[in-house]
N, C-alpha and C. Protein backbone atom coordinates (compact mmCIF):
# COMPACT_ATOMS: atom_id res chain seq x y z
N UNK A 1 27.66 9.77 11.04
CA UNK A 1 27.40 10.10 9.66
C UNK A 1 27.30 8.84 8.82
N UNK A 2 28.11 8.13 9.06
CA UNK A 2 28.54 6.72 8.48
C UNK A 2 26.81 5.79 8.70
N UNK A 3 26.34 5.79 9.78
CA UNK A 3 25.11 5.14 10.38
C UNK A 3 23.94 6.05 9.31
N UNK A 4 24.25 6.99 9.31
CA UNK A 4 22.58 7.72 8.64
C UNK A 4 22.85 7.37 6.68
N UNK A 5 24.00 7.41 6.81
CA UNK A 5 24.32 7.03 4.93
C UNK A 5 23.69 5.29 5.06
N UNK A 6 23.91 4.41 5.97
CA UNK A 6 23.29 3.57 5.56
C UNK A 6 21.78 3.11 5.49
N UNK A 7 21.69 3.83 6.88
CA UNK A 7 20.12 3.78 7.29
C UNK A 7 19.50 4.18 5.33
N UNK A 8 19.89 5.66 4.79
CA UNK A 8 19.63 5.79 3.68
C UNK A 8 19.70 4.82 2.98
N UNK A 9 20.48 4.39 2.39
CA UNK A 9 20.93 3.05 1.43
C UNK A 9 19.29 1.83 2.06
N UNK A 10 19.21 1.65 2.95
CA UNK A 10 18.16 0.40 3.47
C UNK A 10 16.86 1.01 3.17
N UNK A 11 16.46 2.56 2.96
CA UNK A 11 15.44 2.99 2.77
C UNK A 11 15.32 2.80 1.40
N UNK A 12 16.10 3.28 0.54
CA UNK A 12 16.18 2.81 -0.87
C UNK A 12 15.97 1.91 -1.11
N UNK A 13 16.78 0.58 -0.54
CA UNK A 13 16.69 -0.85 -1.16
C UNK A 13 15.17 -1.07 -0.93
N UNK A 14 14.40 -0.87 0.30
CA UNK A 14 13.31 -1.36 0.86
C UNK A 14 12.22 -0.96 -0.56
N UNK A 15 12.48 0.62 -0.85
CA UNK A 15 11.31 1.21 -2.04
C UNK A 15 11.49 0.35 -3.02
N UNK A 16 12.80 0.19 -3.37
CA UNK A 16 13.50 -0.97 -4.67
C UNK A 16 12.30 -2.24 -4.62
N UNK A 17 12.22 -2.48 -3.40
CA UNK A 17 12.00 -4.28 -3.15
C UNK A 17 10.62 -3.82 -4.02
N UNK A 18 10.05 -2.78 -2.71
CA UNK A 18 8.33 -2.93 -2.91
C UNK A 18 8.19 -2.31 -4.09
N UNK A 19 8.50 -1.43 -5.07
CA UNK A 19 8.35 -1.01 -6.69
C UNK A 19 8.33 -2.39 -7.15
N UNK A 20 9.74 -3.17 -7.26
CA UNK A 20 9.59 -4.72 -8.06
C UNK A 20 8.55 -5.27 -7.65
N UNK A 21 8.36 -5.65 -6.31
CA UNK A 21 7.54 -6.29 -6.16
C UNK A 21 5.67 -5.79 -6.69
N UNK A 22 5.95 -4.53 -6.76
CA UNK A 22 4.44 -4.06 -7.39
C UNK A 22 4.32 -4.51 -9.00
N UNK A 23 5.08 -4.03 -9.54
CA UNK A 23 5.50 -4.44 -11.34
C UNK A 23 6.02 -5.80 -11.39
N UNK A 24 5.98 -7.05 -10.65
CA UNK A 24 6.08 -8.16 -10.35
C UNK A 24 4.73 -8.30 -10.67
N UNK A 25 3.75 -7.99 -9.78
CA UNK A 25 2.32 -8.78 -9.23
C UNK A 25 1.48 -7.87 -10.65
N UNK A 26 1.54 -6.71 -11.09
CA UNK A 26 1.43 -6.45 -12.35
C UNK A 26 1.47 -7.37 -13.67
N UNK A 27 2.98 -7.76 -13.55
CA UNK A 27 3.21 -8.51 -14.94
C UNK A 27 2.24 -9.96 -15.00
N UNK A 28 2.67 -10.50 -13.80
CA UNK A 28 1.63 -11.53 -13.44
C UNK A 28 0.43 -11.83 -13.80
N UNK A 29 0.00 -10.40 -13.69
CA UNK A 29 -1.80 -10.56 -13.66
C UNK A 29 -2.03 -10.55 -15.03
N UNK A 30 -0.85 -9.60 -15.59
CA UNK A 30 -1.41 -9.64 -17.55
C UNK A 30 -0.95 -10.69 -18.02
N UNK A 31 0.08 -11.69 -17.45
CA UNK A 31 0.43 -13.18 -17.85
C UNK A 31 -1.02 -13.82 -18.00
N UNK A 32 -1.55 -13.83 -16.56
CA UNK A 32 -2.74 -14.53 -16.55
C UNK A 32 -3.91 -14.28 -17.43
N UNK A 33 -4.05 -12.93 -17.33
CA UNK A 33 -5.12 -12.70 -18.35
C UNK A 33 -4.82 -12.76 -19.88
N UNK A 34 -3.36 -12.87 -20.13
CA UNK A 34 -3.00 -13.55 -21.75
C UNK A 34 -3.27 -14.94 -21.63
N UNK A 35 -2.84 -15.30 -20.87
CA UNK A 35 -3.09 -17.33 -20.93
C UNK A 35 -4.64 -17.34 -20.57
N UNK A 36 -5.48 -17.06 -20.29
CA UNK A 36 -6.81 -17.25 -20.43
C UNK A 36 -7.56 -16.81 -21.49
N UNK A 37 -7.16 -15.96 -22.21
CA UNK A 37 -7.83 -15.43 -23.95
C UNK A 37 -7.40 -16.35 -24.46
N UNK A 38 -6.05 -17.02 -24.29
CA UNK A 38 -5.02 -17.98 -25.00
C UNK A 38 -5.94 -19.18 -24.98
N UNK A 39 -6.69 -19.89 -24.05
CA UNK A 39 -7.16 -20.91 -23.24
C UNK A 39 -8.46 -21.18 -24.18
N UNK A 40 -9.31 -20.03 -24.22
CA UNK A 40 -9.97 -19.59 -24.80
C UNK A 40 -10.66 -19.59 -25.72
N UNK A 41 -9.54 -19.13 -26.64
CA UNK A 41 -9.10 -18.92 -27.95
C UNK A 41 -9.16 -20.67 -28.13
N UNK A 42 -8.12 -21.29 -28.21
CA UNK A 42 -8.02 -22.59 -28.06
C UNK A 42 -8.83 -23.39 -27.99
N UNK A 43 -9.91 -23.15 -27.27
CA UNK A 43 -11.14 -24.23 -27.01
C UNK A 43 -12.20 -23.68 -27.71
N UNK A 44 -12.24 -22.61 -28.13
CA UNK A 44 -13.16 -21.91 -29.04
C UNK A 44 -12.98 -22.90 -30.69
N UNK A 45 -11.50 -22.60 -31.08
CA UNK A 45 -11.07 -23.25 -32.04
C UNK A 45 -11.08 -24.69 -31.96
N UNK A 46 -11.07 -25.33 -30.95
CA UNK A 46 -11.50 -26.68 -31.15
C UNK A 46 -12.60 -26.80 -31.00
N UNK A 47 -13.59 -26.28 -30.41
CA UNK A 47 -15.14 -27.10 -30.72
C UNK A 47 -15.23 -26.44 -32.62
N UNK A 48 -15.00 -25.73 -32.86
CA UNK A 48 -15.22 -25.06 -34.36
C UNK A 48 -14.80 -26.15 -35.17
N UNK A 49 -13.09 -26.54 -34.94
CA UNK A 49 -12.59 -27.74 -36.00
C UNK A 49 -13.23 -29.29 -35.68
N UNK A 50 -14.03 -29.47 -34.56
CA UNK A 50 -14.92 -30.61 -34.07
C UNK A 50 -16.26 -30.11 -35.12
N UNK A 51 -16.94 -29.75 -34.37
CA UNK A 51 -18.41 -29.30 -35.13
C UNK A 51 -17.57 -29.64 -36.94
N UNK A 52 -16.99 -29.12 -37.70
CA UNK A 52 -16.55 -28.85 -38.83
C UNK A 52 -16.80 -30.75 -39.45
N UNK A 53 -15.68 -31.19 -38.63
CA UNK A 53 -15.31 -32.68 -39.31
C UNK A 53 -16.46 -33.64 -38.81
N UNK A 54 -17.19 -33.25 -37.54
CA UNK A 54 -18.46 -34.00 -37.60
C UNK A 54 -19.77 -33.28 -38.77
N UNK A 55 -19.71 -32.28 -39.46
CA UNK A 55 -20.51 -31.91 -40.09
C UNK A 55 -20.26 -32.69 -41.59
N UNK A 56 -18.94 -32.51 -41.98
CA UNK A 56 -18.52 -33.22 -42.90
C UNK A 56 -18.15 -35.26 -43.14
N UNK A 57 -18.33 -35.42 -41.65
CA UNK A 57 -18.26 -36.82 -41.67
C UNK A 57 -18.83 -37.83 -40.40
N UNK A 58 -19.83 -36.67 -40.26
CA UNK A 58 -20.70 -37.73 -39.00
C UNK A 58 -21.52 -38.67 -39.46
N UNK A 59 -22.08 -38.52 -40.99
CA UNK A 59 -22.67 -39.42 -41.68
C UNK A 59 -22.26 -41.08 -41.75
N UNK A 60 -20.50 -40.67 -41.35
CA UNK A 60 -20.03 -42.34 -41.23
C UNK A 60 -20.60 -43.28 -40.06
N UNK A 61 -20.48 -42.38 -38.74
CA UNK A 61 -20.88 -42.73 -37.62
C UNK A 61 -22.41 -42.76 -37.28
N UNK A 62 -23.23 -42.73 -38.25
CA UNK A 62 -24.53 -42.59 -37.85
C UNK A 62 -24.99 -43.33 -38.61
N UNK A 63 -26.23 -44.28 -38.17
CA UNK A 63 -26.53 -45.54 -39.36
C UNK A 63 -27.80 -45.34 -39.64
């Protein structure tokens, strides 16, 4: 009796592992796909504030 209560208990832990481990590789992927809008976003906004201050002061650099 003692042997089948644990065998139980190891079947549990095992579903435990592989659930985390599914909502693990989940969270992950929406990490990644936030840090790449993030990335993005970011380089979007810098060519914008580039283009901007060369529009307003490329005249120095150009003879």
């Amino acid at each position: 009796m003692k042997n089948k209560r644990y065998a139980v208990q190891l079947v549990e832990e095992a579903i435990l592992i592989s659930v985390a481990l599914v909502v693990l590789t989940l969270v992950m992927g929406g990490v990644e796909s936030v840090l790449n809008k993030v990335s993005q976003m970011t380089s979007s906004l810098w060519e914008t504030i580039s283009k901007s201050i060369e529009d307003l002061f490329g005249f120095l650099w150009k003879w």
